[in-house]
Each structure stands twice: as structure tokens, then as C-alpha cells.
Protein backbone atom coordinates (compact mmCIF):
# COMPACT_ATOMS: atom_id res chain seq x y z
CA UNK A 1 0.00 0.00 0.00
CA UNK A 2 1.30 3.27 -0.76
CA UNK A 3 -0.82 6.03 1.62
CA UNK A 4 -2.10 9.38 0.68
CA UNK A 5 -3.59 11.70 3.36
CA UNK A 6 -3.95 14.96 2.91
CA UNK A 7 -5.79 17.60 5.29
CA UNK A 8 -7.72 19.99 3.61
CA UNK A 9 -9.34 23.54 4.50
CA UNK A 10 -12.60 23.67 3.38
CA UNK A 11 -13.59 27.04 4.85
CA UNK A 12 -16.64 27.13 7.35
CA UNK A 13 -15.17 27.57 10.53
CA UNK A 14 -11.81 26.89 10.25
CA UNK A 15 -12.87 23.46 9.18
CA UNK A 16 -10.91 20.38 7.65
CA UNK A 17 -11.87 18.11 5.60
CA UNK A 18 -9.52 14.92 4.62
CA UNK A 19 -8.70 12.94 2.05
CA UNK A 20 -7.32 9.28 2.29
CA UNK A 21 -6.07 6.96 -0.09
CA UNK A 22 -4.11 4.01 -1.50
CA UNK A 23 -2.25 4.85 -4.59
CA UNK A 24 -1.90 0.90 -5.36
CA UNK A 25 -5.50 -0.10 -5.31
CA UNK A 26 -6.20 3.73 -6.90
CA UNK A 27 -9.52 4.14 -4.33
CA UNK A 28 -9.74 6.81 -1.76
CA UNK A 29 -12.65 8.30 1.30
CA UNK A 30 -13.30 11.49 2.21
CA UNK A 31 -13.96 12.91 5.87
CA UNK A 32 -16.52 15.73 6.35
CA UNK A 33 -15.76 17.13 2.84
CA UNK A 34 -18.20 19.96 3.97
CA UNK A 35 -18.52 23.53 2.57
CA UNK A 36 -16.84 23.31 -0.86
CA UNK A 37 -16.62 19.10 -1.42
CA UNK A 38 -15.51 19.82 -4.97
CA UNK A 39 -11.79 20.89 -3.81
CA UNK A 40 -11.29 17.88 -1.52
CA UNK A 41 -13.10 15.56 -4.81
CA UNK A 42 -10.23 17.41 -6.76
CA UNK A 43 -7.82 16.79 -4.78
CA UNK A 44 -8.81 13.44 -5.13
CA UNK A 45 -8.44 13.20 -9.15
CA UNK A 46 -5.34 14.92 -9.09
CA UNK A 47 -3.51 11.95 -6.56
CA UNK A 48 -5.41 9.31 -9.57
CA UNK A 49 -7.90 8.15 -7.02
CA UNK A 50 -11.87 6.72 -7.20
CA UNK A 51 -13.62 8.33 -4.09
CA UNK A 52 -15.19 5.24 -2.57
CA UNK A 53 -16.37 6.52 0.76
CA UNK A 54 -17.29 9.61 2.22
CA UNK A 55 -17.19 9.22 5.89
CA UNK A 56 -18.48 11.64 8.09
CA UNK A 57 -17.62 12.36 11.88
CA UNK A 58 -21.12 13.40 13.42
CA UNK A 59 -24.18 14.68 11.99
CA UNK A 60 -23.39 18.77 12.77
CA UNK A 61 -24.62 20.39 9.34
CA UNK A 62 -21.11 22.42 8.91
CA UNK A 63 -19.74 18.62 8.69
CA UNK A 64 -22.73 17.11 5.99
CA UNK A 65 -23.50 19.74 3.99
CA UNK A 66 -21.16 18.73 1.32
CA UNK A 67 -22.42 15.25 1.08
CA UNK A 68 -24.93 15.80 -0.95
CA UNK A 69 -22.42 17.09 -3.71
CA UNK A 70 -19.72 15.02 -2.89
CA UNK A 71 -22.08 11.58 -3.38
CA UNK A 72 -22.87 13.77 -6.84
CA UNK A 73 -19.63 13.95 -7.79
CA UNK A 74 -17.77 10.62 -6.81
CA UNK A 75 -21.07 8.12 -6.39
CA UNK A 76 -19.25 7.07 -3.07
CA UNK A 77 -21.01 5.67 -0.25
CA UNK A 78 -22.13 8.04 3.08
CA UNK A 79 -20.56 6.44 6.59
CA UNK A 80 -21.55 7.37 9.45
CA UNK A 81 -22.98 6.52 12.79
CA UNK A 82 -26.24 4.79 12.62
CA UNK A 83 -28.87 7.43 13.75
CA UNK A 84 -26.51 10.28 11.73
CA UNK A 85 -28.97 12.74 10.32
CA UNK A 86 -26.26 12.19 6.89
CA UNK A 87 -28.41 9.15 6.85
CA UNK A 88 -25.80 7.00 6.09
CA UNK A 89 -25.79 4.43 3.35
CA UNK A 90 -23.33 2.43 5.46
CA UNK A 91 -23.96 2.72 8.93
CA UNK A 92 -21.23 2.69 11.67
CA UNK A 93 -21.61 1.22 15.12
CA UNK A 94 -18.91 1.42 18.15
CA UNK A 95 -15.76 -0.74 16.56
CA UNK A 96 -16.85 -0.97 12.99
CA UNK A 97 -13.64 -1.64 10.39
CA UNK A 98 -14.21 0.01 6.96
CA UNK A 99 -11.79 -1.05 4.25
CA UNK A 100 -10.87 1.33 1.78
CA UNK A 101 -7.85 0.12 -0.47
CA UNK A 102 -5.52 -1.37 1.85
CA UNK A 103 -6.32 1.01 4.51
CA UNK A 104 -8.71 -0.37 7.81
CA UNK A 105 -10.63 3.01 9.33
CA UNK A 106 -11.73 1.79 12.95
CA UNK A 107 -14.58 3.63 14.40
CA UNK A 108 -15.23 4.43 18.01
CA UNK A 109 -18.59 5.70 19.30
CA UNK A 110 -17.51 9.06 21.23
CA UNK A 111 -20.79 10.71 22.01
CA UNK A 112 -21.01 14.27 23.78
CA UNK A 113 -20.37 16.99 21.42
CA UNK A 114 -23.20 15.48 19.42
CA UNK A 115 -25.32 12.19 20.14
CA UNK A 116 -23.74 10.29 16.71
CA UNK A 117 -20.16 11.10 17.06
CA UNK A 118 -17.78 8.76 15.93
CA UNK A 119 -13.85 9.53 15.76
CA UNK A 120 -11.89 7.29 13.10
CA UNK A 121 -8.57 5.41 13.52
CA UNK A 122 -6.26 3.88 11.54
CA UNK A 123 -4.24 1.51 13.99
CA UNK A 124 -1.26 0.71 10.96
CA UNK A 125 -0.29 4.12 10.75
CA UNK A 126 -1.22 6.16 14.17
CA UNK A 127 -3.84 8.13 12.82
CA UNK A 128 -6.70 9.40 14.67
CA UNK A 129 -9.27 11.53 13.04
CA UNK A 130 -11.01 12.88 16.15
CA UNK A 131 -13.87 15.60 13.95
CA UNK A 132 -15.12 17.91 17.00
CA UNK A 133 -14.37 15.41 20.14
CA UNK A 134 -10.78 16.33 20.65
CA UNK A 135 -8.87 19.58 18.91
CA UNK A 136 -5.36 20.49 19.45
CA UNK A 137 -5.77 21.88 23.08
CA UNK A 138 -9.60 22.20 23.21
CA UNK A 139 -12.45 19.80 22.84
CA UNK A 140 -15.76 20.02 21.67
CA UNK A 141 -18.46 21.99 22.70
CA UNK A 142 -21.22 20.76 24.72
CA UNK A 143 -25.15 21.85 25.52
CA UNK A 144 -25.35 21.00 28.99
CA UNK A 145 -24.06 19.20 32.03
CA UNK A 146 -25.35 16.09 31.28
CA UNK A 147 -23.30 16.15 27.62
CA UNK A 148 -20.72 17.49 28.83
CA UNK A 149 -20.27 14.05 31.20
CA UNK A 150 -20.81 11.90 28.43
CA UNK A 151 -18.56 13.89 26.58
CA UNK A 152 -15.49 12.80 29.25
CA UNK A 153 -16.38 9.56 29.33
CA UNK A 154 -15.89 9.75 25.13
CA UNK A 155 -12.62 11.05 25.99
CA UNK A 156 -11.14 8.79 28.62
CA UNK A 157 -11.85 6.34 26.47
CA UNK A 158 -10.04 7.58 24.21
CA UNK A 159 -6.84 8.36 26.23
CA UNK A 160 -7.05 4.89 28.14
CA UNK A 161 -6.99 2.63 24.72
CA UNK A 162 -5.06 4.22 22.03
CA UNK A 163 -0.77 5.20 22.85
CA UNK A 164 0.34 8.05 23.42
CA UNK A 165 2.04 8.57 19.84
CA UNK A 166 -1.24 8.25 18.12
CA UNK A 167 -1.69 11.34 15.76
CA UNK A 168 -4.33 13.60 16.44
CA UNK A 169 -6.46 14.80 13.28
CA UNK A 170 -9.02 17.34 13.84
CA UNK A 171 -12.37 18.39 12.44
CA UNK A 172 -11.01 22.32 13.08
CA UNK A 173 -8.47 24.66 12.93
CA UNK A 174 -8.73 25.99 16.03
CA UNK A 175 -5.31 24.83 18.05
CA UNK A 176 -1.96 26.48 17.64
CA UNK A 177 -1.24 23.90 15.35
CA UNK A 178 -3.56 22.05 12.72
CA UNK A 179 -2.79 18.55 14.17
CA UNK A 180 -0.85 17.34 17.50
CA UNK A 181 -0.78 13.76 19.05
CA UNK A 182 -2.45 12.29 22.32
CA UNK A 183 0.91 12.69 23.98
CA UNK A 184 0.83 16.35 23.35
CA UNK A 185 -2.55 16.46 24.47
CA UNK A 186 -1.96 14.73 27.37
CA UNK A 187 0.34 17.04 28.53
CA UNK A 188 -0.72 20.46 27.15
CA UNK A 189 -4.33 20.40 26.86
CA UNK A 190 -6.11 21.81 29.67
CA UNK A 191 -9.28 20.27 29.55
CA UNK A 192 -7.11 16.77 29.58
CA UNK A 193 -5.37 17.75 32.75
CA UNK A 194 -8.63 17.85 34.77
CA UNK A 195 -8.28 14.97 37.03
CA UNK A 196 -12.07 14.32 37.53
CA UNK A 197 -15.31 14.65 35.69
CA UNK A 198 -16.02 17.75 38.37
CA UNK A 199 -12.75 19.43 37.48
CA UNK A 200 -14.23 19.16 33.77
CA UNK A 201 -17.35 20.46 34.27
CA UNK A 202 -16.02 23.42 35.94
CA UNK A 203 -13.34 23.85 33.50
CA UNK A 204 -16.01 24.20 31.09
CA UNK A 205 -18.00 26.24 32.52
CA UNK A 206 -14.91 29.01 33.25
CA UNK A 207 -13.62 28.70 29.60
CA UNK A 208 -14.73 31.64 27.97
CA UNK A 209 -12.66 33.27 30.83
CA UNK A 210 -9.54 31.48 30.57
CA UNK A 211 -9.81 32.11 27.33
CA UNK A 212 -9.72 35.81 28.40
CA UNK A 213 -6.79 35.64 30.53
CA UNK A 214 -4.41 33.39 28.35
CA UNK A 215 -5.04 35.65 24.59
CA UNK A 216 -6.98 32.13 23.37
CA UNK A 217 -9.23 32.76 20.37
């Protein structure tokens, strides 16, 4: 197999979009090719690769509104979790393997930021694609209390199963840098470095004015 990733800005909110792909078996999948899907199916045609796949992370409409056009444009099936309002053709549950090419895209239910999120890994190469669960020293946004504990849970799991030198891919821009690794995280995130779901909650709720004190955007 001969890999081909590429992160993509896709404009939205600072979003990414991805493209993977095996140059060998000449397929490829797409992750939350949202806003202008056209670029990231270009992008694809210009590596020499059939879009098979367009996997999406959770059903937030500024991460499915290109599906639409990017089904158009490649006839590639829509992957995502099974109550996904992207309404996938193939739906994901918690530890589904995808094959595209010689590539094997894991998928682990993370729920919190939104009820169907999913974050994708790719154990042969350290790659996590983590959408809005986990950005490079923030993590998703959250409603309530209530999602905001399920939204830890997501993210213990997380920390507790995959190593440290995993490769952290995220759904936005928002970081100091556009990707980091779980090792990084672990040690520079703040929201990682609460020691309890209460430290969390409270972290979260004081954000906007940490945000305030440290120049975040």
C-alpha cells in the first residue's frame, strides 16, 4: 500500500476536511468534505484516485453539507454513525472496520459533542481523526451538564486505549497547530489535565474566561 492523506481547508469555521487513499489499489474516502466538497473531490483526481467513501464524523450540518455534492460527484457511499442525520448508506456502530484500499478506518462511538459522534482510527499508521471530540488543546463543545459528562467519558476512552504517539487529526483549525498527538494532548491540553469529571465540568464552565486571561481565540 502506498498512503495518501492529505488535510484539507474547506472554509466554514476553520474546518478540515480529509482525504485518504491508496495509490496501489487507486480508491480513496473522504472525511466531512463539507462547505466546498468539490476541492477535496479534486484533490482526489489529481492523486489518480476513485472516491469510494465519504465518511463523516457526526451529523453537525457544517460537517454534511457537502455530502450531498460530494455523493454527486464521486457516487461514493455516506458512513456514518447509525442514527446520523447524513443518513448514512453504510452505517457505523462502536468498533466498525471500513476497508478502503488497503487502509482499515476503525470507528469508536464518542458521544457528547453530538449524540452520533464517531472519531476514526487507523491503527497501521497512528492516525486518529477525532472531527469535534478532541482539537489540538480544546475539545468540543457541549449543551449541557449532562453532555458534557458523556462527553469525558468519550474522551477517557479515548486516552485509556489508544498510545500516546497516536496522531491527532481534527475536524477544526482551532489549536496552535492544525494537528498534535495524544501525547501532546496529554500534557498540554487543559481540559485533559482535569483529574475528575467535576474538574471538567467546571473547567467548562470558566472557559470563555480562561480564554480571556491566556489571549486564546
Amino acid at each position: 500500500m502506498r498512503f495518501v492523506f492529505e488535510q484539507i481547508r474547506i472554509g466554514g469555521d476553520r474546518n478540515f476536511g480529509y482525504l485518504l487513499g491508496d495509490r496501489e489499489m487507486q480508491v480513496a474516502a473522504l472525511v466531512d468534505p463539507a462547505f466546498t466538497p468539490e476541492a477535496c473531490v479534486e484533490r482526489a483526481k489529481v492523486q489518480g484516485l476513485k472516491v469510494t467513501h465519504i465518511f463523516n464524523t457526526h451529523g453537525h450540518e457544517d460537517h454534511i453539507n457537502g455530502n450531498e455534492k460530494a455523493k454527486a460527484l464521486t457516487d461514493a457511499k455516506i458512513v456514518a454513525f447509525g442514527n446520523s442525520p447524513a443518513k448514512p448508506d453504510l452505517p457505523l456502530t462502536d468498533g466498525t472496520e471500513v476497508q478502503v484500499g488497503g487502509l482499515t478506518l476503525k470507528a469508536f462511538y464518542t458521544p457528547g459533542h453530538h449524540e452520533d459522534h464517531v472519531v476514526l482510527f487507523i491503527q497501521r499508521l497512528g492516525i486518529l481523526l477525532t472531527g469535534d471530540l478532541l482539537f489540538v488543546g480544546k475539545v468540543g463543545g457541549t449543551s449541557n451538564d449532562d453532555d458534557a459528562r458523556v462527553e469525558w467519558k468519550s474522551l477517557q476512552r479515548i486516552l485509556k486505549f489508544l498510545p500516546s504517539e497516536t496522531t491527532v487529526w481534527p475536524g477544526h483549525d482551532y489549536g496552535a497547530r492544525p494537528a498534535s498527538s495524544l501525547g501532546l494532548e496529554r500534557t498540554l491540553n487543559p481540559f485533559l489535565l482535569c483529574e475528575s469529571e467535576e474538574e471538567f465540568l467546571a473547567f467548562k464552565a470558566n472557559w470563555p474566561e480562561f480564554k480571556a486571561k491566556h489571549g486564546l481565540k
